[in-house]
Protein backbone atom coordinates (compact mmCIF):
# COMPACT_ATOMS: atom_id res chain seq x y z
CA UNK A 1 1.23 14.78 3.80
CA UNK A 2 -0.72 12.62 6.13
CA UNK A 3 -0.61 8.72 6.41
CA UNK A 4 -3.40 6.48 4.94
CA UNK A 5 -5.12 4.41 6.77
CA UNK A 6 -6.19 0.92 5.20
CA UNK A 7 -9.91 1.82 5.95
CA UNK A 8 -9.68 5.16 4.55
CA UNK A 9 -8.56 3.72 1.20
CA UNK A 10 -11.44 1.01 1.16
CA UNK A 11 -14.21 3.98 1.40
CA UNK A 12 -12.02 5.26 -1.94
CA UNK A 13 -13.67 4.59 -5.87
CA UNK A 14 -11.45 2.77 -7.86
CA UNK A 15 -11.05 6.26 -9.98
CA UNK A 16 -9.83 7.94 -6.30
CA UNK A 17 -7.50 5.29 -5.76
CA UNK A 18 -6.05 5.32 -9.30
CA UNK A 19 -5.63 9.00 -9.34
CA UNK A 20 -4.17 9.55 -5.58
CA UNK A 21 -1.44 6.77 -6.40
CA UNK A 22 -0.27 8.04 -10.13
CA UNK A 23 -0.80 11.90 -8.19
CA UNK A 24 1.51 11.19 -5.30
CA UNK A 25 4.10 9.62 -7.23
CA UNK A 26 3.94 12.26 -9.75
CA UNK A 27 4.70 14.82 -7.23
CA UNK A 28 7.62 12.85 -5.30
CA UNK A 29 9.10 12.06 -8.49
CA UNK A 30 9.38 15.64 -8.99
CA UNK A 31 10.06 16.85 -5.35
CA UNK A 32 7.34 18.74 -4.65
CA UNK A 33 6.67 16.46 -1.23
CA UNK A 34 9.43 17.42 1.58
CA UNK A 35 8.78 14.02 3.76
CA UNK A 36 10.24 10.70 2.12
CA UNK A 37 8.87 8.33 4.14
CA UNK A 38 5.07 9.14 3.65
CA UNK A 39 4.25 9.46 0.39
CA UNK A 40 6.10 6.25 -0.22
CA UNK A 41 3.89 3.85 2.29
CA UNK A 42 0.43 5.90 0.98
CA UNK A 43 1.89 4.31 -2.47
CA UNK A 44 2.49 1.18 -1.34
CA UNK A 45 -1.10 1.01 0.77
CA UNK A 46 -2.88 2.35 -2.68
CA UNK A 47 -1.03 0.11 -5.12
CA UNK A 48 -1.89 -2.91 -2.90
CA UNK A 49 -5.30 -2.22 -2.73
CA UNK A 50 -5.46 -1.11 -6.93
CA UNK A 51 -4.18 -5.01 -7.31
CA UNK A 52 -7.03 -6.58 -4.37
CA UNK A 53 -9.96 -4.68 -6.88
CA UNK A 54 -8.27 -6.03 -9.41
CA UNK A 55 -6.57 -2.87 -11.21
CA UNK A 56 -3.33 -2.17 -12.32
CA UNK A 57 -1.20 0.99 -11.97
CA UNK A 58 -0.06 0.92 -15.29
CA UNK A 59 3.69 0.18 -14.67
């Protein structure tokens, strides 16, 4: 998996965003991703921006 960048996530719909963030925890929670590290800051980078447009994550 490759790292986000801030500005790649900004050029993301809300919809993208939504569904990249539940997708990637989804598949860590179920260890289908071999890198740790990753996939956690791409969650953190498209949960922060979910709560700047004013969206929740659901949890």
């Amino acid at each position: 998996m490759q790292r986000l960048t801030r500005e790649e996530v900004k050029d993301l719909t809300d919809r993208e965003v939504y569904i990249a963030c539940e997708r990637i925890k989804r598949d860590y929670s179920i260890g289908l991703l071999s890198d740790k590290v990753t996939p956690l800051e791409n969650t953190r980078l498209l949960e922060e921006e979910l709560r700047e447009r004013g969206l929740s994550t659901g949890n």
